[in-house]
C-alpha atoms as a PDB file:
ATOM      1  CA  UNK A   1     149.137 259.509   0.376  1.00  0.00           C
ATOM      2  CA  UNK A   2     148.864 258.722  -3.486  1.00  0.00           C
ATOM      3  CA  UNK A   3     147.023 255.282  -4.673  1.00  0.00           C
ATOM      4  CA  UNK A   4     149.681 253.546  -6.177  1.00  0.00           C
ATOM      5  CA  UNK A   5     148.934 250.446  -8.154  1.00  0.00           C
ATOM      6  CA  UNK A   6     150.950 247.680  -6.584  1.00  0.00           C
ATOM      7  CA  UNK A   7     151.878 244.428  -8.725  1.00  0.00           C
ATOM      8  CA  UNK A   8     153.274 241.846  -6.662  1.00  0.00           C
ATOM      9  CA  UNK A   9     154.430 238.666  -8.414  1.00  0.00           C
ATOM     10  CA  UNK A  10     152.199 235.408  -8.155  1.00  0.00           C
ATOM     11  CA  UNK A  11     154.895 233.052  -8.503  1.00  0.00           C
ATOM     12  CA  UNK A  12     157.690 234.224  -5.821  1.00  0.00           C
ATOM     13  CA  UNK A  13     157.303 231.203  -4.157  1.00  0.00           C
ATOM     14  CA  UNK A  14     158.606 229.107  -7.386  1.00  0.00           C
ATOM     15  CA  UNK A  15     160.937 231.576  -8.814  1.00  0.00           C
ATOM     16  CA  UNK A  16     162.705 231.354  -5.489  1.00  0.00           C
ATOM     17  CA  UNK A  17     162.432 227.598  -5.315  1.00  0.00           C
ATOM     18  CA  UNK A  18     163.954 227.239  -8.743  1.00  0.00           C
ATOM     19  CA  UNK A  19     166.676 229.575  -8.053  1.00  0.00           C
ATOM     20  CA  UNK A  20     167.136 227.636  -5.058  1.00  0.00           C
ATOM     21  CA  UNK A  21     167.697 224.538  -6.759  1.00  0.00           C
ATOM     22  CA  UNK A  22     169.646 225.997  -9.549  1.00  0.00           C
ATOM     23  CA  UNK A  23     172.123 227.378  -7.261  1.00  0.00           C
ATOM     24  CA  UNK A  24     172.286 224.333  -4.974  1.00  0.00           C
ATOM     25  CA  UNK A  25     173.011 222.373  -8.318  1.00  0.00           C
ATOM     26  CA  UNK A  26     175.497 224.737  -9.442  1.00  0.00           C
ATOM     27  CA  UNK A  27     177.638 224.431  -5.867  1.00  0.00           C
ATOM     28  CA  UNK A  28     177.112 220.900  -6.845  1.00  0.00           C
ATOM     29  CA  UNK A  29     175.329 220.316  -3.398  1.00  0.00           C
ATOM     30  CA  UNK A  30     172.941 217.722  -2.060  1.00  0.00           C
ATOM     31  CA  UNK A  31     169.482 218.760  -0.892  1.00  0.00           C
ATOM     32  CA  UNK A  32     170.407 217.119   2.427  1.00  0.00           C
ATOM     33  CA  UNK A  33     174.227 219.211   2.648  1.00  0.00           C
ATOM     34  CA  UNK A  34     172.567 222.501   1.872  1.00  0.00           C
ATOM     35  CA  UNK A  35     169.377 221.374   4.571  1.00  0.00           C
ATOM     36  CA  UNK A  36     172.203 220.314   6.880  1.00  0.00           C
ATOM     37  CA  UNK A  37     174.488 223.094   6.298  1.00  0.00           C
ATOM     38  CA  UNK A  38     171.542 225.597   6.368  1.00  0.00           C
ATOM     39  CA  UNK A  39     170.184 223.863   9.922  1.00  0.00           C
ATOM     40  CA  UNK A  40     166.924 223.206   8.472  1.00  0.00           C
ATOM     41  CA  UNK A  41     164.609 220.102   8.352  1.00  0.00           C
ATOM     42  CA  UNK A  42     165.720 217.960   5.249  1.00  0.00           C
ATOM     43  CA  UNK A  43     162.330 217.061   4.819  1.00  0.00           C
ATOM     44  CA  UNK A  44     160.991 220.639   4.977  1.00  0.00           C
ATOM     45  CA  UNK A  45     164.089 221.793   2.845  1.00  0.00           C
ATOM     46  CA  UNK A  46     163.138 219.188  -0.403  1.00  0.00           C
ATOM     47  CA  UNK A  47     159.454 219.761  -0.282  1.00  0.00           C
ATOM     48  CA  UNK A  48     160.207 223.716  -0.489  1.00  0.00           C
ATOM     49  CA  UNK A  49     162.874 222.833  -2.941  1.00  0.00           C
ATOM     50  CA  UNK A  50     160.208 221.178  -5.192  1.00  0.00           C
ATOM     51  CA  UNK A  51     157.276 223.798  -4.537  1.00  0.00           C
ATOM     52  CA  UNK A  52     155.331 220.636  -2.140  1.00  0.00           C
ATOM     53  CA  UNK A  53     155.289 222.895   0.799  1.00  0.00           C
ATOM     54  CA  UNK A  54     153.311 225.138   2.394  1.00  0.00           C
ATOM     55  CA  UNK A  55     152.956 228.707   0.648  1.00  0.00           C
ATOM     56  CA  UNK A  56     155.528 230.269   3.203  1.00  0.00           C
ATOM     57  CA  UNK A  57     158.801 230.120   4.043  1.00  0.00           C
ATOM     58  CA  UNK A  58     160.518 232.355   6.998  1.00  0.00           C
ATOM     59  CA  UNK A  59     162.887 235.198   5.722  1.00  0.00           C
ATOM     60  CA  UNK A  60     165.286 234.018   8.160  1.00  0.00           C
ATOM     61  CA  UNK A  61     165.055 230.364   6.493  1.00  0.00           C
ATOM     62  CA  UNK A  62     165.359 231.859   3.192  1.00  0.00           C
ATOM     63  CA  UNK A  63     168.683 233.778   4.924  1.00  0.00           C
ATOM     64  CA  UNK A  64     169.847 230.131   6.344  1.00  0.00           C
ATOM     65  CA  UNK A  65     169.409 228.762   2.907  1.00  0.00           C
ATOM     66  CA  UNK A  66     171.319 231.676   0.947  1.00  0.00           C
ATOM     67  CA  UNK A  67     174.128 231.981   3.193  1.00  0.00           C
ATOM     68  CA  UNK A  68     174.607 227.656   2.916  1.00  0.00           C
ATOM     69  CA  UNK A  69     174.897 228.600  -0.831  1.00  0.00           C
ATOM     70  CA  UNK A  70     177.264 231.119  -0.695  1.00  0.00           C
ATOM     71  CA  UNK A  71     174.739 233.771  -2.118  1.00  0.00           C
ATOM     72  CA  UNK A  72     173.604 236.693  -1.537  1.00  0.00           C
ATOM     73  CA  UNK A  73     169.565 236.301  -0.306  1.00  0.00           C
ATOM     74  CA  UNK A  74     168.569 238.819  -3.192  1.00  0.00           C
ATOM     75  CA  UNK A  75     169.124 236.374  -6.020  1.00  0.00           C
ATOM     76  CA  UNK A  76     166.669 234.097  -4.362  1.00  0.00           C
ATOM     77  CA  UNK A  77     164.254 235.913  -6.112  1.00  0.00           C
ATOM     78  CA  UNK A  78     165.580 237.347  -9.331  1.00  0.00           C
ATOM     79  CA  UNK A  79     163.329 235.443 -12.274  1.00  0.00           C
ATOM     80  CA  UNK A  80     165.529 234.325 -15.403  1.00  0.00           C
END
């Protein structure tokens, strides 16, 4: 195997939390309809929502989340 020089992106965590909320605001959704429609915690969902939570969030979360937008999970992470 070849040494490859990985770059991995410091700020996933608030590119997909802002893409999150832009998308949310764009469906012109609630943080508590896309929490409720995603099955998730409200509380959990706004503290993500606003970069307060904890450094992780489950792929299957982020799926929950995506498919309550009406997006595909991918653009979760696409920086503007």
């Amino acid at each position: 195997m070849g040494s490859k020089n990985i770059v991995y992106e410091k700020n996933i965590m608030k590119i997909i939390a802002t893409n999150v909320a832009k998308y949310r605001k764009e469906k012109h959704l609630t943080q508590e309809e896309v929490a409720k429609r995603a099955d998730i915690g409200f509380d959990f969902y706004r503290h993500f929502e606003a970069g307060k939570g904890s450094i992780g969030i489950s792929v299957y979360n982020l799926y929950r989340i995506s498919v309550a937008l009406g997006i595909e999970m991918g653009c979760l992470f696409k920086e503007d």
